[in-house]
PDB file of N, CA and C in Angstrom:
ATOM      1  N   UNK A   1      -9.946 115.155  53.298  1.00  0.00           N
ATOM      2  CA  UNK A   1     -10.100 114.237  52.190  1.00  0.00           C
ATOM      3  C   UNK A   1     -11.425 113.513  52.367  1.00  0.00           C
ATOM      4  N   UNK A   2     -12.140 113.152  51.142  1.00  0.00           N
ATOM      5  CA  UNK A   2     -13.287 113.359  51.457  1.00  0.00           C
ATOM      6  C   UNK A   2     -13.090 111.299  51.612  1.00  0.00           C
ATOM      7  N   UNK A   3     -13.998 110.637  52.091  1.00  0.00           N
ATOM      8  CA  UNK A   3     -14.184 109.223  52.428  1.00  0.00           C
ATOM      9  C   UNK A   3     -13.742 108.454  50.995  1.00  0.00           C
ATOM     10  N   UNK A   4     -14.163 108.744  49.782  1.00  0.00           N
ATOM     11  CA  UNK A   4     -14.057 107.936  48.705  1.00  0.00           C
ATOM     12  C   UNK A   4     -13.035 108.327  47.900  1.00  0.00           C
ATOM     13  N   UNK A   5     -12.484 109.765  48.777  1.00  0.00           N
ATOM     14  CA  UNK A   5     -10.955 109.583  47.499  1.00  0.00           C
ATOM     15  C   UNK A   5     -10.088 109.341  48.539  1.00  0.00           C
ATOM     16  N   UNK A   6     -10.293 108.889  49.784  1.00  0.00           N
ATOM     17  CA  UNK A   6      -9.759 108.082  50.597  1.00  0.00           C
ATOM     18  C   UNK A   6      -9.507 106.646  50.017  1.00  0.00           C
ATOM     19  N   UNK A   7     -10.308 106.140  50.108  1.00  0.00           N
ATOM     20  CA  UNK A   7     -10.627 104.811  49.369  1.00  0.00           C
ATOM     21  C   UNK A   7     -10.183 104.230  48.199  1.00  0.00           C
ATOM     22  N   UNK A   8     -10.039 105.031  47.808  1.00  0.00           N
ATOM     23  CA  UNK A   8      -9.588 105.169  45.859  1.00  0.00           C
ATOM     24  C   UNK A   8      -7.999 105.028  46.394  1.00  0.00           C
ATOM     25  N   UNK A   9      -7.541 106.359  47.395  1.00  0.00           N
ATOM     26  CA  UNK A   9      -6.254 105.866  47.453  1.00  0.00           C
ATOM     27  C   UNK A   9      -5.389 104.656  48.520  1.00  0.00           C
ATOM     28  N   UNK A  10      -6.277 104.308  49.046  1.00  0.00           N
ATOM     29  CA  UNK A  10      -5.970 103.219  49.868  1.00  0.00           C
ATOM     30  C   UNK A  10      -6.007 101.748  49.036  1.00  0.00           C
ATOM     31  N   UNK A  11      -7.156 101.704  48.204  1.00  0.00           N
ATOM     32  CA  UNK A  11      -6.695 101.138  47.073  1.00  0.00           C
ATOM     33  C   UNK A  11      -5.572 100.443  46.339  1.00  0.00           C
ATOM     34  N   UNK A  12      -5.322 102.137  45.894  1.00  0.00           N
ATOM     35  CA  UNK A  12      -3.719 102.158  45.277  1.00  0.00           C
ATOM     36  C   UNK A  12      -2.791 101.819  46.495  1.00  0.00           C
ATOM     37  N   UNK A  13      -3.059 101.843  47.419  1.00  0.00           N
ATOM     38  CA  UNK A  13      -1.728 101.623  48.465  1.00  0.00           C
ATOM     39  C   UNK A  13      -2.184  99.611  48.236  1.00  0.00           C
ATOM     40  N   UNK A  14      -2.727  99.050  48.603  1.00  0.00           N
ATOM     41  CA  UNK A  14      -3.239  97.988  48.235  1.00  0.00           C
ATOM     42  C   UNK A  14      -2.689  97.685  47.555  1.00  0.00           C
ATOM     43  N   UNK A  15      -2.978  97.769  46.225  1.00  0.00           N
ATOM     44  CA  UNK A  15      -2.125  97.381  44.932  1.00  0.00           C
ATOM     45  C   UNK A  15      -0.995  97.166  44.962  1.00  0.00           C
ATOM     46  N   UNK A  16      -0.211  98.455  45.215  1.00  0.00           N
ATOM     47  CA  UNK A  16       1.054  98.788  45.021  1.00  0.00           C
ATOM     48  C   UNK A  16       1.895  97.666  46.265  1.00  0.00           C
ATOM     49  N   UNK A  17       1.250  97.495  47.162  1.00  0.00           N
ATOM     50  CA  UNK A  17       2.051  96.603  48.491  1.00  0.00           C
ATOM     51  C   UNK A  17       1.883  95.182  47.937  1.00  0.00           C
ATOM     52  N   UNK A  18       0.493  94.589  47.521  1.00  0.00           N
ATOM     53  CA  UNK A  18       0.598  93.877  46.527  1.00  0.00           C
ATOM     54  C   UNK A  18       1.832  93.313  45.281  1.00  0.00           C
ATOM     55  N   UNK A  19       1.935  94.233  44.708  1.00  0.00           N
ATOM     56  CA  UNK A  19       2.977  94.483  43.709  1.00  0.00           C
ATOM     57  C   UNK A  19       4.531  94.362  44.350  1.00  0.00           C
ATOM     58  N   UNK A  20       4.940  94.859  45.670  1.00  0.00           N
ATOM     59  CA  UNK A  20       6.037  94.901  46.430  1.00  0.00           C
ATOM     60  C   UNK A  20       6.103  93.178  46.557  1.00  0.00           C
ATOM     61  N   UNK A  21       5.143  92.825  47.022  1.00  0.00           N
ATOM     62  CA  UNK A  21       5.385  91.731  47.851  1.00  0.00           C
ATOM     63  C   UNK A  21       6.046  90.447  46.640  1.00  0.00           C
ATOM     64  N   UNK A  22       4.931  90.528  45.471  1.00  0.00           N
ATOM     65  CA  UNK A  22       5.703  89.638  44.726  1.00  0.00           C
ATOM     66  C   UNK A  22       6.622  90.362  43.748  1.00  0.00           C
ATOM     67  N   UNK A  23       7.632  91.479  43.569  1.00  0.00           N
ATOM     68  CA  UNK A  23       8.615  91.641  43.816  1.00  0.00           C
ATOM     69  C   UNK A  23       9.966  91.415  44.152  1.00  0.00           C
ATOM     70  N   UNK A  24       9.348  91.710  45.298  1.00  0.00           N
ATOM     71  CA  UNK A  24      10.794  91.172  46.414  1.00  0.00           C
ATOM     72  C   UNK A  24      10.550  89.920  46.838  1.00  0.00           C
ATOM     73  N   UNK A  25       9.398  89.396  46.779  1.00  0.00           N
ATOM     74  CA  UNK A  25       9.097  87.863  47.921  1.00  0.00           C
ATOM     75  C   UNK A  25       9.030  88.757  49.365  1.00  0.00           C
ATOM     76  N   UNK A  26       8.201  89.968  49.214  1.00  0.00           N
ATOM     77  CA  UNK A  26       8.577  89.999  50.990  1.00  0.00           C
ATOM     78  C   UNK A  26       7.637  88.697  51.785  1.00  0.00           C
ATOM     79  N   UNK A  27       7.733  89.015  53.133  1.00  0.00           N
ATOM     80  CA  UNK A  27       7.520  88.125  54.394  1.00  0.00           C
ATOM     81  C   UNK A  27       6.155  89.073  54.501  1.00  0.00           C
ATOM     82  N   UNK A  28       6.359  90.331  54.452  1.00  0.00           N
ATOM     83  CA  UNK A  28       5.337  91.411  55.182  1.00  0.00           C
ATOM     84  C   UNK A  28       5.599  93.188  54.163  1.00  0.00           C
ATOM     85  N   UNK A  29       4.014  93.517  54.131  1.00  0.00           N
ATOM     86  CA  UNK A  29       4.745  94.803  53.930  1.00  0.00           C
ATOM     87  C   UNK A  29       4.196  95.838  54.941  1.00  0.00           C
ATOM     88  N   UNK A  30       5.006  96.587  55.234  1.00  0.00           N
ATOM     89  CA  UNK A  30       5.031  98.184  56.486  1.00  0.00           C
ATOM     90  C   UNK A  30       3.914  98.833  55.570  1.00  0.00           C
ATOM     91  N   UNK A  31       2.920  99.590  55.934  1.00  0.00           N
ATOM     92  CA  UNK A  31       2.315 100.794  55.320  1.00  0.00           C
ATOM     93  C   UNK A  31       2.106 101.565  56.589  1.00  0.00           C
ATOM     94  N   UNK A  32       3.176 102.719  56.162  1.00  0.00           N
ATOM     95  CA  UNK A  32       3.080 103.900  57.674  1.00  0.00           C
ATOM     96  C   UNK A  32       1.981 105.265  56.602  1.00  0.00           C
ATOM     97  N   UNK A  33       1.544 106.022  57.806  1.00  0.00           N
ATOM     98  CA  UNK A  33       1.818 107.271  57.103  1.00  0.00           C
ATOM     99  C   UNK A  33       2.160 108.284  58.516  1.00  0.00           C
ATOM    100  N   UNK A  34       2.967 108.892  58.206  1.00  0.00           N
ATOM    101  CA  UNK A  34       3.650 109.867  59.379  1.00  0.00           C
ATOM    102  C   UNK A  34       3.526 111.377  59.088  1.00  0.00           C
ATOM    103  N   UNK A  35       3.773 111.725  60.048  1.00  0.00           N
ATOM    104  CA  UNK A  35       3.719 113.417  59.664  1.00  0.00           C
ATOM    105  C   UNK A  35       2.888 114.127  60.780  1.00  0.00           C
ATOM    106  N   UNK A  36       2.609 115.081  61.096  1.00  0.00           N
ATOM    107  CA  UNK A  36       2.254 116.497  61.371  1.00  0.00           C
ATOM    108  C   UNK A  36       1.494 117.497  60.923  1.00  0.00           C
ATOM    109  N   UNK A  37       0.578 117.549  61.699  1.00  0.00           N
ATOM    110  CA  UNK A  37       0.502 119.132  61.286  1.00  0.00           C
ATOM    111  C   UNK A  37       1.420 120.178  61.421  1.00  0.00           C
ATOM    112  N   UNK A  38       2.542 120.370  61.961  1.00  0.00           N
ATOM    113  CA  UNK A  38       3.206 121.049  61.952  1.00  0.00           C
ATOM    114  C   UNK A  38       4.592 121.012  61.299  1.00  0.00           C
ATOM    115  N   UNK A  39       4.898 119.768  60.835  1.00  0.00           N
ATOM    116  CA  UNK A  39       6.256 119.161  59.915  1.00  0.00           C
ATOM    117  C   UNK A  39       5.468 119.049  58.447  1.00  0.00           C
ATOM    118  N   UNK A  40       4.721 117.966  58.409  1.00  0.00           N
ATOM    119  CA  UNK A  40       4.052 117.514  57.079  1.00  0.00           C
ATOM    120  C   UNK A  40       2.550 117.668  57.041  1.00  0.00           C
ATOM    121  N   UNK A  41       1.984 118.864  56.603  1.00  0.00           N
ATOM    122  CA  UNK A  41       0.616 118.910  56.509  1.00  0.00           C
ATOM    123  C   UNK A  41       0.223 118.375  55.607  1.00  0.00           C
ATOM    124  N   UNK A  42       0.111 117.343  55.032  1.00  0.00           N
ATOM    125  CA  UNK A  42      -0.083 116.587  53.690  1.00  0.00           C
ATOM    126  C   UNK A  42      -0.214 115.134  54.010  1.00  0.00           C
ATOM    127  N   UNK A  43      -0.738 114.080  53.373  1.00  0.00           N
ATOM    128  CA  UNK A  43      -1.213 112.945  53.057  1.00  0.00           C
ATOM    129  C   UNK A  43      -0.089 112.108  52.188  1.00  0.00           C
ATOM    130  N   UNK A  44       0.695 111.282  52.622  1.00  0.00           N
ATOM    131  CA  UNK A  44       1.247 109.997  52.046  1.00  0.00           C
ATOM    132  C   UNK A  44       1.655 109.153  52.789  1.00  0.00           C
ATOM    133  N   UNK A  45       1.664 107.567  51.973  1.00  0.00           N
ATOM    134  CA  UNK A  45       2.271 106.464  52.815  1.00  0.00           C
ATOM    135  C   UNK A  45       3.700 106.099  52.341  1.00  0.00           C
ATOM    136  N   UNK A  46       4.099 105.356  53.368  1.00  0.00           N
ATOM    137  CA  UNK A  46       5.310 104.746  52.981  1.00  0.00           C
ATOM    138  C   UNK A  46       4.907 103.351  53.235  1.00  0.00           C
ATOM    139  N   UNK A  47       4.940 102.545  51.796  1.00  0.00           N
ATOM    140  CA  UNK A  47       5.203 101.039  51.553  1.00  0.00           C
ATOM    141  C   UNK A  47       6.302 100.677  51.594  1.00  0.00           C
ATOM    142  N   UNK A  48       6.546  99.668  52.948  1.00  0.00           N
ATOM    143  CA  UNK A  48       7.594  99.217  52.839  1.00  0.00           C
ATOM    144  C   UNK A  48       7.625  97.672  52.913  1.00  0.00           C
ATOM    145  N   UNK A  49       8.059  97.293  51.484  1.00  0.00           N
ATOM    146  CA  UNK A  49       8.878  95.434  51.801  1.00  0.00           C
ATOM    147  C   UNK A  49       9.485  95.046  52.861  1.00  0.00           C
ATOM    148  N   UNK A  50       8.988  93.973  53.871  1.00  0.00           N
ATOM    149  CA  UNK A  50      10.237  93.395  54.728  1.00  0.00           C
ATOM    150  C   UNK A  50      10.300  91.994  54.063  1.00  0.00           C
ATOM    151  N   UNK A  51      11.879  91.972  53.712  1.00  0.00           N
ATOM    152  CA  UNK A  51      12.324  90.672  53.109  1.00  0.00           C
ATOM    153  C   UNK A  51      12.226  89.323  54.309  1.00  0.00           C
ATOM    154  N   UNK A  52      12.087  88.394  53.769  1.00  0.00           N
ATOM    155  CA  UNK A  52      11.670  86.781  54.421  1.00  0.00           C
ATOM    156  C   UNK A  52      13.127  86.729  54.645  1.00  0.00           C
ATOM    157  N   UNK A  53      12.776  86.560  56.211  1.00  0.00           N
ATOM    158  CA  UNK A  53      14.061  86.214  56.976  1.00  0.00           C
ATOM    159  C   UNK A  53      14.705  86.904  58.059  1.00  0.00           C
ATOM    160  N   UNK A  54      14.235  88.144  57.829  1.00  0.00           N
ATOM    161  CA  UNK A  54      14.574  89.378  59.169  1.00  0.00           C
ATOM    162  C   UNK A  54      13.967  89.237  59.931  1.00  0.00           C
ATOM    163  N   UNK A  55      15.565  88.861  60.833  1.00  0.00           N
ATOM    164  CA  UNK A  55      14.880  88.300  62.137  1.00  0.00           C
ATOM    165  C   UNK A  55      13.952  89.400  63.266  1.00  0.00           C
ATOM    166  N   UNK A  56      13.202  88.540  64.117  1.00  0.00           N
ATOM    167  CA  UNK A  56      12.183  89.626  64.712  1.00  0.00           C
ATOM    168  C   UNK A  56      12.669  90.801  65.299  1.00  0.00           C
ATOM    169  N   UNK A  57      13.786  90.624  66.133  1.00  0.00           N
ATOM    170  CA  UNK A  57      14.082  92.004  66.120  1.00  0.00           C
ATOM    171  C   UNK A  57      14.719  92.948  65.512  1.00  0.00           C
ATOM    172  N   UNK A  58      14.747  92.862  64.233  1.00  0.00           N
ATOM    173  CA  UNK A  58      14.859  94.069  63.598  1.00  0.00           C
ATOM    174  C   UNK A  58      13.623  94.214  62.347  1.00  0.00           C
ATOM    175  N   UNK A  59      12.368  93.612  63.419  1.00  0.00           N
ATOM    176  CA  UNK A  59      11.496  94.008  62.150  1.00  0.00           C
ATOM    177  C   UNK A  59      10.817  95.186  62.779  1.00  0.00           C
ATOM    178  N   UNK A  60       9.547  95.250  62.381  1.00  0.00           N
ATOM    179  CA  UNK A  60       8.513  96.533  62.839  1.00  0.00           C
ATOM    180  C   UNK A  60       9.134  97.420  62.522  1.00  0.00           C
ATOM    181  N   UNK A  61       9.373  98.689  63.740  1.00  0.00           N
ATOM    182  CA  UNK A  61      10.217 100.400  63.564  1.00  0.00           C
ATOM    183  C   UNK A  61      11.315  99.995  63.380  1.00  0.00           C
ATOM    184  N   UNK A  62      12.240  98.727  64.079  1.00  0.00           N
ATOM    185  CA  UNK A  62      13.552  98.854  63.771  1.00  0.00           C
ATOM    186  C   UNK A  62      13.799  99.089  62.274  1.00  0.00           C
ATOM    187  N   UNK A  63      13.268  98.402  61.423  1.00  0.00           N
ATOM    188  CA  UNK A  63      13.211  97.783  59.815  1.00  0.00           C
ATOM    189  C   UNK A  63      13.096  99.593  59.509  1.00  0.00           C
ATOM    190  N   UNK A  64      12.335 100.362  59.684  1.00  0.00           N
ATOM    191  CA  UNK A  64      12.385 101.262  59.069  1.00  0.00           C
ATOM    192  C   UNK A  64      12.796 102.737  59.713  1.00  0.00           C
ATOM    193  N   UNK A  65      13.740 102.570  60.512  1.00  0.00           N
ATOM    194  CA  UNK A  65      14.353 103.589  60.839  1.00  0.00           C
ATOM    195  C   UNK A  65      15.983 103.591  60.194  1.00  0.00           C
ATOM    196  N   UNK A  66      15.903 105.020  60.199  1.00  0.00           N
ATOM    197  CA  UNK A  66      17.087 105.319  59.124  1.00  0.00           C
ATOM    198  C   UNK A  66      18.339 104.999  59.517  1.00  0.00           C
ATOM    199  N   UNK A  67      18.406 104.995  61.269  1.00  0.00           N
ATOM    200  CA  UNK A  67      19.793 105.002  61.935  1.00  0.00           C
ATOM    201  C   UNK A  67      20.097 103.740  61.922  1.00  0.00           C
ATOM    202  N   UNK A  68      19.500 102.758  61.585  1.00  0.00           N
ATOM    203  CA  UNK A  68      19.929 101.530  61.310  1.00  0.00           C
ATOM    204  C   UNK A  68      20.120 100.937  60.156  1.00  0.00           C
ATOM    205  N   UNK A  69      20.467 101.734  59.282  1.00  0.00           N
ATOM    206  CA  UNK A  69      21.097 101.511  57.640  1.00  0.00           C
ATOM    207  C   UNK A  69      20.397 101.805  56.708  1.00  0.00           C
ATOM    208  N   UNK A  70      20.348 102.257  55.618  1.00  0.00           N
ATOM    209  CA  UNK A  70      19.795 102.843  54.451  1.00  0.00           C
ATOM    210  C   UNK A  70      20.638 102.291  53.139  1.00  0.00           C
ATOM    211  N   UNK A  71      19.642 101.476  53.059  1.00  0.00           N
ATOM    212  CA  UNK A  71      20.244 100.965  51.402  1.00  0.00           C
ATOM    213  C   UNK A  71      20.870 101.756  50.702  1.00  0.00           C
ATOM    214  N   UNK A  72      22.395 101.475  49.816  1.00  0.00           N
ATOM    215  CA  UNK A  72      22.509 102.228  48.885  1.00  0.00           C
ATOM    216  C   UNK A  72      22.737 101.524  47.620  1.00  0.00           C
ATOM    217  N   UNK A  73      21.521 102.167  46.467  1.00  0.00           N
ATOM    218  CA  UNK A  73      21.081 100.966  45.347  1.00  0.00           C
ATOM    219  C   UNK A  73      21.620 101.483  44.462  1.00  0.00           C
ATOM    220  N   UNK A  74      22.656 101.611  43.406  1.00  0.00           N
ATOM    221  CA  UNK A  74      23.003 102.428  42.522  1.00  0.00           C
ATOM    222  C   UNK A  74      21.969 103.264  41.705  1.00  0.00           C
ATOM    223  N   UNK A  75      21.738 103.587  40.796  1.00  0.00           N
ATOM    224  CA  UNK A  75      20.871 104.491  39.737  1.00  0.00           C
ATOM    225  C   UNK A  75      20.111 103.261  38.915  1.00  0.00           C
ATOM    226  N   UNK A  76      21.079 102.543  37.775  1.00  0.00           N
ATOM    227  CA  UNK A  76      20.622 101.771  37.270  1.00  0.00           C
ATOM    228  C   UNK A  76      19.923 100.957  37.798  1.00  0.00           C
ATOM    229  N   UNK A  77      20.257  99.953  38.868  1.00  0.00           N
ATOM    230  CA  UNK A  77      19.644  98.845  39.892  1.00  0.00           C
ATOM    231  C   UNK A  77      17.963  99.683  40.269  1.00  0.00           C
ATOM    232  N   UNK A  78      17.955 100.795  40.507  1.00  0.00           N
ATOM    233  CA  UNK A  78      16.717 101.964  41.129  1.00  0.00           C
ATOM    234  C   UNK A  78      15.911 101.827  39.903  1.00  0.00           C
ATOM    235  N   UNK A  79      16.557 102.016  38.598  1.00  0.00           N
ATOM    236  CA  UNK A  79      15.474 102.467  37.767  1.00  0.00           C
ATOM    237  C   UNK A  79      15.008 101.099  37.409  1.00  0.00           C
ATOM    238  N   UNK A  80      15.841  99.943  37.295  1.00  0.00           N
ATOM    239  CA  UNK A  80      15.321  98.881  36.933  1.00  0.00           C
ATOM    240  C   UNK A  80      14.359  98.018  38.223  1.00  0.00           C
ATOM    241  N   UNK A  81      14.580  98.414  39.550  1.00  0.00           N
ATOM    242  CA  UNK A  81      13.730  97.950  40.580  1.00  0.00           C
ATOM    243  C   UNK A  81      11.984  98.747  40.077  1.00  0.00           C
ATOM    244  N   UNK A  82      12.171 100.044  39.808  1.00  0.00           N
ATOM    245  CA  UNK A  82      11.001 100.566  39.956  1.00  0.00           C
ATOM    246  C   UNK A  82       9.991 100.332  38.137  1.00  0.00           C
ATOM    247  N   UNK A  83      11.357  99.801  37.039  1.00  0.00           N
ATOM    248  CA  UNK A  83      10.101  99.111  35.876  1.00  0.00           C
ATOM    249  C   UNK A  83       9.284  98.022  36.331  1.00  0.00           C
ATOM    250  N   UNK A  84      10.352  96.892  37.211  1.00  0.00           N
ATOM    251  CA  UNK A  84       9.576  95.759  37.793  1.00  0.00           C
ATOM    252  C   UNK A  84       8.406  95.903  38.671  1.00  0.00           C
ATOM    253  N   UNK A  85       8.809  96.839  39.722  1.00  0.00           N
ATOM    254  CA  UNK A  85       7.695  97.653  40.403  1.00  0.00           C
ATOM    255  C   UNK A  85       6.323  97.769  39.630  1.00  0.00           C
ATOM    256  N   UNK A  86       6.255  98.641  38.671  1.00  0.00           N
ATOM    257  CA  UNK A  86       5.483  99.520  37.583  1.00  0.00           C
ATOM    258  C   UNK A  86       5.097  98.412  37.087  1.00  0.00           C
ATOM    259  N   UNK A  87       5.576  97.218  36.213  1.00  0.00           N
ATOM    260  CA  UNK A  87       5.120  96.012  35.875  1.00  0.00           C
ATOM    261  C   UNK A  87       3.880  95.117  36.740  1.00  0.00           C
ATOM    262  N   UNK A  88       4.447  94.713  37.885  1.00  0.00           N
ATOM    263  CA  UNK A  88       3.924  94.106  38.629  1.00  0.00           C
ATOM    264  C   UNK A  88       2.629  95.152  39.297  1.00  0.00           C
ATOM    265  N   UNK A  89       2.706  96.529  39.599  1.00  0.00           N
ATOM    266  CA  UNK A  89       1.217  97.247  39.647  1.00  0.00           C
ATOM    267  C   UNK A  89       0.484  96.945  38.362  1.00  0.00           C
ATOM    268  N   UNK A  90       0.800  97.297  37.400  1.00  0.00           N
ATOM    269  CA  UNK A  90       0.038  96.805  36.272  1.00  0.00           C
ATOM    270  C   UNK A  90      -0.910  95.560  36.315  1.00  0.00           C
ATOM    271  N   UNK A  91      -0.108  94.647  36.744  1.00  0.00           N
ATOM    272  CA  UNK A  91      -0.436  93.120  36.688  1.00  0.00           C
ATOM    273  C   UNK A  91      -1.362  93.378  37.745  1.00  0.00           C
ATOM    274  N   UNK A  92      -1.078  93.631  38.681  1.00  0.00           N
ATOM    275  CA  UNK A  92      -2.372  93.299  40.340  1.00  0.00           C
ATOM    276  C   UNK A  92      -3.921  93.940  39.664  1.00  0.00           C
ATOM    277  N   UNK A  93      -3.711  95.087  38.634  1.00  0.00           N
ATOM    278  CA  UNK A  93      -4.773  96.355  38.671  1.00  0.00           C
ATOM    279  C   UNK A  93      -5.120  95.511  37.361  1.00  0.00           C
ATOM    280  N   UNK A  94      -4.479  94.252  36.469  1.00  0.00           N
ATOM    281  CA  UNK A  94      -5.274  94.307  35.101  1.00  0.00           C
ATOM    282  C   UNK A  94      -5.863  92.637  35.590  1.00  0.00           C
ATOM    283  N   UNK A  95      -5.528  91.848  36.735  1.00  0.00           N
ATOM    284  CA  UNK A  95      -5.533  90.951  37.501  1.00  0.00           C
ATOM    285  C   UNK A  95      -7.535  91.316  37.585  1.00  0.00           C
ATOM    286  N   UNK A  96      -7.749  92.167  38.262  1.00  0.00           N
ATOM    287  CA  UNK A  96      -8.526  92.748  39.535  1.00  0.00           C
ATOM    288  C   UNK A  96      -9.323  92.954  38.855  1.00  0.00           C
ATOM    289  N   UNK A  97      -9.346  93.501  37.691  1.00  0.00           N
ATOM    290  CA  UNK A  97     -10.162  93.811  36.826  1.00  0.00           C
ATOM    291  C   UNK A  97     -11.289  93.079  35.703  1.00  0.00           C
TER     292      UNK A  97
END
């Protein structure tokens, strides 16, 4: 990936964690990117909200490992988290501009 469509998408990771934070009210947001050359030869992050109040030890890896619970958000609650989502990127990117 060449340096500036690096940039462009780090950006968007920017934004979008931006957008999480006032959201949820997080405390902090996680931006991993994981993978392999040999599992995931490909490029993405995971933004993650940590909500205000989790206590320290279960923040950092604990917070985002799976064996320690995985939200389950119904459908509706999902689609309506991710208009607010979509809203609030809007706002940071027409903000910025």
């Amino acid at each position: 990936m060449a340096t500036d469509e690096y940039l462009r998408l780090q950006e968007k990771v920017h934004l979008l964690s931006c957008a999480l934070k006032r959201v949820f009210d997080a405390e902090r947001i996680y931006v991993l990117s994981l993978g392999s050359q040999q599992a995931n030869s490909h490029l993405h992050f995971h933004v993650v909200p940590l909500p205000s109040g989790v206590p320290l030890e279960e923040q950092q890896y604990h917070a985002v490992m799976a064996e320690h619970g995985v939200l389950q958000i119904p459908d509706n609650q999902m689609a309506e988290m991710a208009r607010e989502i979509a809203r609030a990127f809007h706002s940071e990117r027409t903000d910025r501009s």
